[in-house]
C-alpha atoms as a PDB file:
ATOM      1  CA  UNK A   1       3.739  14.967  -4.297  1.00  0.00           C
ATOM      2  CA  UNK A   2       2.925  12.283  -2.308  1.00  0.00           C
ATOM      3  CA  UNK A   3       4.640   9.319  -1.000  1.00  0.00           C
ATOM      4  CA  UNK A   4       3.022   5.657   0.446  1.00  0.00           C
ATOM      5  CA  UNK A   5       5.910   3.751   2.016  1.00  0.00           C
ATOM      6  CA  UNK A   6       5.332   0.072   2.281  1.00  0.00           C
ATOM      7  CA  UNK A   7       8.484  -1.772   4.085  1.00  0.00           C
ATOM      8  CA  UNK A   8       7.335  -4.801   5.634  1.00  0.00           C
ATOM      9  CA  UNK A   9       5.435  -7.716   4.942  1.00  0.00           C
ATOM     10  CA  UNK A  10       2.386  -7.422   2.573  1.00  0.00           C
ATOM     11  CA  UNK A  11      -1.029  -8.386   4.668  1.00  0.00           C
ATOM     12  CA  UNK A  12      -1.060  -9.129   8.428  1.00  0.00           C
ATOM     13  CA  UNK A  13       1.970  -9.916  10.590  1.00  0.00           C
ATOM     14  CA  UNK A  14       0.412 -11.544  13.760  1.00  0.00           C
ATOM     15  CA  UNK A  15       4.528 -10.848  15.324  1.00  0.00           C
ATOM     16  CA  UNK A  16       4.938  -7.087  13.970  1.00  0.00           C
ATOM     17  CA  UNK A  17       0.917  -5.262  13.583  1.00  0.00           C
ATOM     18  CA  UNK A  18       2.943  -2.051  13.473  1.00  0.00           C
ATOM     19  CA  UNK A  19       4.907  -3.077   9.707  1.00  0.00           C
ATOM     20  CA  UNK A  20       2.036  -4.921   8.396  1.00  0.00           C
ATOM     21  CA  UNK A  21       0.883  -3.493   5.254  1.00  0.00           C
ATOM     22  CA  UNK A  22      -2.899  -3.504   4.075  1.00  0.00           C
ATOM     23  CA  UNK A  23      -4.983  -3.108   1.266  1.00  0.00           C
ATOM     24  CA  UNK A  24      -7.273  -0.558   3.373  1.00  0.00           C
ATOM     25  CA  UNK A  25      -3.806   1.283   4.306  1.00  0.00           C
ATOM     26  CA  UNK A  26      -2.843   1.966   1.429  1.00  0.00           C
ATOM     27  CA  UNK A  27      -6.308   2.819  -0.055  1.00  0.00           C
ATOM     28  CA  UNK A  28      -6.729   5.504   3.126  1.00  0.00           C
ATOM     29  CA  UNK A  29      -3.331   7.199   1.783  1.00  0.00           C
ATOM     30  CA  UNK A  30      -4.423   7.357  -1.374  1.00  0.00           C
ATOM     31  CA  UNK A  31      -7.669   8.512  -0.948  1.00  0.00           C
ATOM     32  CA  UNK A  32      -5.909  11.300   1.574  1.00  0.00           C
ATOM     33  CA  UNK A  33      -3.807  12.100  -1.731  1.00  0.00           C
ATOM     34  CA  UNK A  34      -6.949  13.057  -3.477  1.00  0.00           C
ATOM     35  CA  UNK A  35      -5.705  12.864  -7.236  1.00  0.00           C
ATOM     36  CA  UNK A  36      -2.182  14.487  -6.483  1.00  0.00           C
ATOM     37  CA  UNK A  37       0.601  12.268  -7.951  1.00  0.00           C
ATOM     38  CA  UNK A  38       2.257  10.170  -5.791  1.00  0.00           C
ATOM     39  CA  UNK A  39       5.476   7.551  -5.592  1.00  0.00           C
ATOM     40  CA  UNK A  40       5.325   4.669  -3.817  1.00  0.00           C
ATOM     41  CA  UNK A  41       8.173   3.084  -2.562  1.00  0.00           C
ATOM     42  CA  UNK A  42       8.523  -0.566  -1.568  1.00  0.00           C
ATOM     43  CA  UNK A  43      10.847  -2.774   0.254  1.00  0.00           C
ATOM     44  CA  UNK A  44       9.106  -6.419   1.278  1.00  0.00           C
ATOM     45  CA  UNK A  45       9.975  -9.872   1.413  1.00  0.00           C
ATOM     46  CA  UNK A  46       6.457 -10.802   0.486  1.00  0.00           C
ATOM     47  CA  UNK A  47       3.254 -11.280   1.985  1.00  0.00           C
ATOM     48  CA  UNK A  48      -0.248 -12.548   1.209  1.00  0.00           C
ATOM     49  CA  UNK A  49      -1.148 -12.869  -2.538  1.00  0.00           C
ATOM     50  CA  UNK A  50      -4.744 -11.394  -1.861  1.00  0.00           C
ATOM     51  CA  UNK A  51      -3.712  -8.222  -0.073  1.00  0.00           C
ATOM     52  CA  UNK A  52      -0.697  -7.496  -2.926  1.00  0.00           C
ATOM     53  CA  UNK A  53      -3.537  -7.236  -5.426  1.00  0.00           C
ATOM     54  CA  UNK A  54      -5.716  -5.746  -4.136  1.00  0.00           C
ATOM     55  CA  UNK A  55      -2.900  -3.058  -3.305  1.00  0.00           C
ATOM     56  CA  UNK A  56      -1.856  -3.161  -7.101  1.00  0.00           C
ATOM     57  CA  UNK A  57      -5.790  -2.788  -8.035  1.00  0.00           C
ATOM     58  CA  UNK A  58      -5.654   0.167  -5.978  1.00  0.00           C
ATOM     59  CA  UNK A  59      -2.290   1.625  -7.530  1.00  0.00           C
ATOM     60  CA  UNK A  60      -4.005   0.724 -10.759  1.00  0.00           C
ATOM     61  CA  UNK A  61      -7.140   2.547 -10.030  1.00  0.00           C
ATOM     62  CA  UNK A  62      -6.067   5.490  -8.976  1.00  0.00           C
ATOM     63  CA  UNK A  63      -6.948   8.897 -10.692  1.00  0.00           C
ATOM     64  CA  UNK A  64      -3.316  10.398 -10.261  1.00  0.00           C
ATOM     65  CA  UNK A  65      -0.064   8.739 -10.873  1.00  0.00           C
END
């Protein structure tokens, strides 16, 4: 099983690159999951509205669970 960590703020952090969390992130990982199930665990204070849903689109769309 796989895992996607997101702890940090949701979109770009012009302070922090390295905790920023992105749509295209978290679509690599789960492409690189290739239909295995995975959890996905999440620990953020909030971010950009745009990037969250395009991460839950992702979540949404994906073939495993």
């Amino acid at each position: 099983m796989a895992e996607i960590l997101m702890y940090g703020p949701i979109g770009f952090d012009f302070f922090e690159p390295e905790n920023e969390i992105t749509a295209k992130a978290v679509i690599d990982q789960l492409d690189a999951a290739d239909g295995e199930d995975v959890t996905v665990r999440i620990s953020s204070g909030g971010g950009d509205v745009y990037e969250g849903i395009a991460i839950m689109n992702a979540l949404q769309d994906y073939a495993g669970r």
